[in-house]
Protein backbone atom coordinates (compact mmCIF):
# COMPACT_ATOMS: atom_id res chain seq x y z
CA UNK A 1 0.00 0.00 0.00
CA UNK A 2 2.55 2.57 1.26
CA UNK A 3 4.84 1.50 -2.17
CA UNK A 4 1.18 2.66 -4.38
CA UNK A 5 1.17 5.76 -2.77
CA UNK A 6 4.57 6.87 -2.99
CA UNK A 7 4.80 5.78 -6.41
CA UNK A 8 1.80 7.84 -7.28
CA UNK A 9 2.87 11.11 -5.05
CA UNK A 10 6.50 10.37 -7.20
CA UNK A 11 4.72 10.41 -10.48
CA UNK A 12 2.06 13.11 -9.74
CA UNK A 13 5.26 15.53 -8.60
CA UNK A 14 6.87 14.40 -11.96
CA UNK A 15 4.13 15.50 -14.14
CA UNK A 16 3.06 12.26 -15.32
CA UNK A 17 0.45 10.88 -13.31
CA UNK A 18 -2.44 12.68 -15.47
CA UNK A 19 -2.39 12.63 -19.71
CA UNK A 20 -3.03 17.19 -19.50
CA UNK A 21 -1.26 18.20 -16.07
CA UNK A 22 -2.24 21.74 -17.12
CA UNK A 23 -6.11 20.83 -17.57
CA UNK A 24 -5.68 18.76 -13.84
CA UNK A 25 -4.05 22.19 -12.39
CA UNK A 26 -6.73 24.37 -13.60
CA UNK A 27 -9.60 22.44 -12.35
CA UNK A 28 -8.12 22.61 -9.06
CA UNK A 29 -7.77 26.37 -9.18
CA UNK A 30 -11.65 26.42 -10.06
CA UNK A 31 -12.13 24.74 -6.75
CA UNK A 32 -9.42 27.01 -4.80
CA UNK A 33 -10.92 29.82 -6.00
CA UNK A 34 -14.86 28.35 -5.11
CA UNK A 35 -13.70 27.84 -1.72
CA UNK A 36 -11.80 30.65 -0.72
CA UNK A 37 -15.33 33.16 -2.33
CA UNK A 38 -17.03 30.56 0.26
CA UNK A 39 -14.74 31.31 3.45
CA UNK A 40 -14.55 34.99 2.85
CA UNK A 41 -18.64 35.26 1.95
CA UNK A 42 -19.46 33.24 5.23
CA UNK A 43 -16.63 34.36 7.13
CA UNK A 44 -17.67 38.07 6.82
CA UNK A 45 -21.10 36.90 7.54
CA UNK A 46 -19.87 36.55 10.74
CA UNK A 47 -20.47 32.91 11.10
CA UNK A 48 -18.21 30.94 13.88
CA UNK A 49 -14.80 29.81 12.39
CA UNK A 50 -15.41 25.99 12.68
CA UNK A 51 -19.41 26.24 10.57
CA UNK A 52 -16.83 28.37 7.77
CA UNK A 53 -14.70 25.64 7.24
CA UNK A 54 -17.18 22.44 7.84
CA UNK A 55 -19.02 24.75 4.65
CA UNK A 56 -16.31 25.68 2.84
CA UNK A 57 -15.00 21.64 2.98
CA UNK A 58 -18.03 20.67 1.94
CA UNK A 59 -18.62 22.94 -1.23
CA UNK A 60 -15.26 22.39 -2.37
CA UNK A 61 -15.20 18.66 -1.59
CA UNK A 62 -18.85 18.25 -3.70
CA UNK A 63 -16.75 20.04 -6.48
CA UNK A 64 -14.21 17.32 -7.05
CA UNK A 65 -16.39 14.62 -8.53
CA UNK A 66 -17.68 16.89 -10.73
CA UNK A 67 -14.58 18.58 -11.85
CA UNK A 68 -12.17 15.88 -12.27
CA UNK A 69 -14.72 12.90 -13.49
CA UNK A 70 -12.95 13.32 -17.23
CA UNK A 71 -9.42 13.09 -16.45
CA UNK A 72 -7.25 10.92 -17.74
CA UNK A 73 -4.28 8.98 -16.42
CA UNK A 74 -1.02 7.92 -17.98
């Protein structure tokens, strides 16, 4: 198990886990940039700290299926 996941961290920081690194590193700036609007909207809302991140972890973890359903590995 621990020999999978250091292979994949080793090919991931090579570039050549995914076919489009470029299309994998956008995606995830789409969901950066979802939940940082959702921590600043709620958090000047004034809502307590922990209910800004449980919602903010939750919209940006729902985004992930969603986002990266069509990639494509090497």
């Amino acid at each position: 198990m621990w020999d999978m996941f250091s292979n994949t961290c080793r090919l991931f920081l090579k570039g050549k886990l995914f076919r489009d690194p470029r299309a994998v590193f956008m995606r995830w700036l789409i969901v950066f940039a979802v939940v940082a609007a959702v921590v600043l909207v709620l958090g000047l809302a004034g809502l307590p700290i922990w209910l800004v991140v449980l919602l903010s972890a939750l919209a940006g973890g729902a985004l992930q299926p969603f986002l990266f359903k069509d990639l494509k590995y090497q």
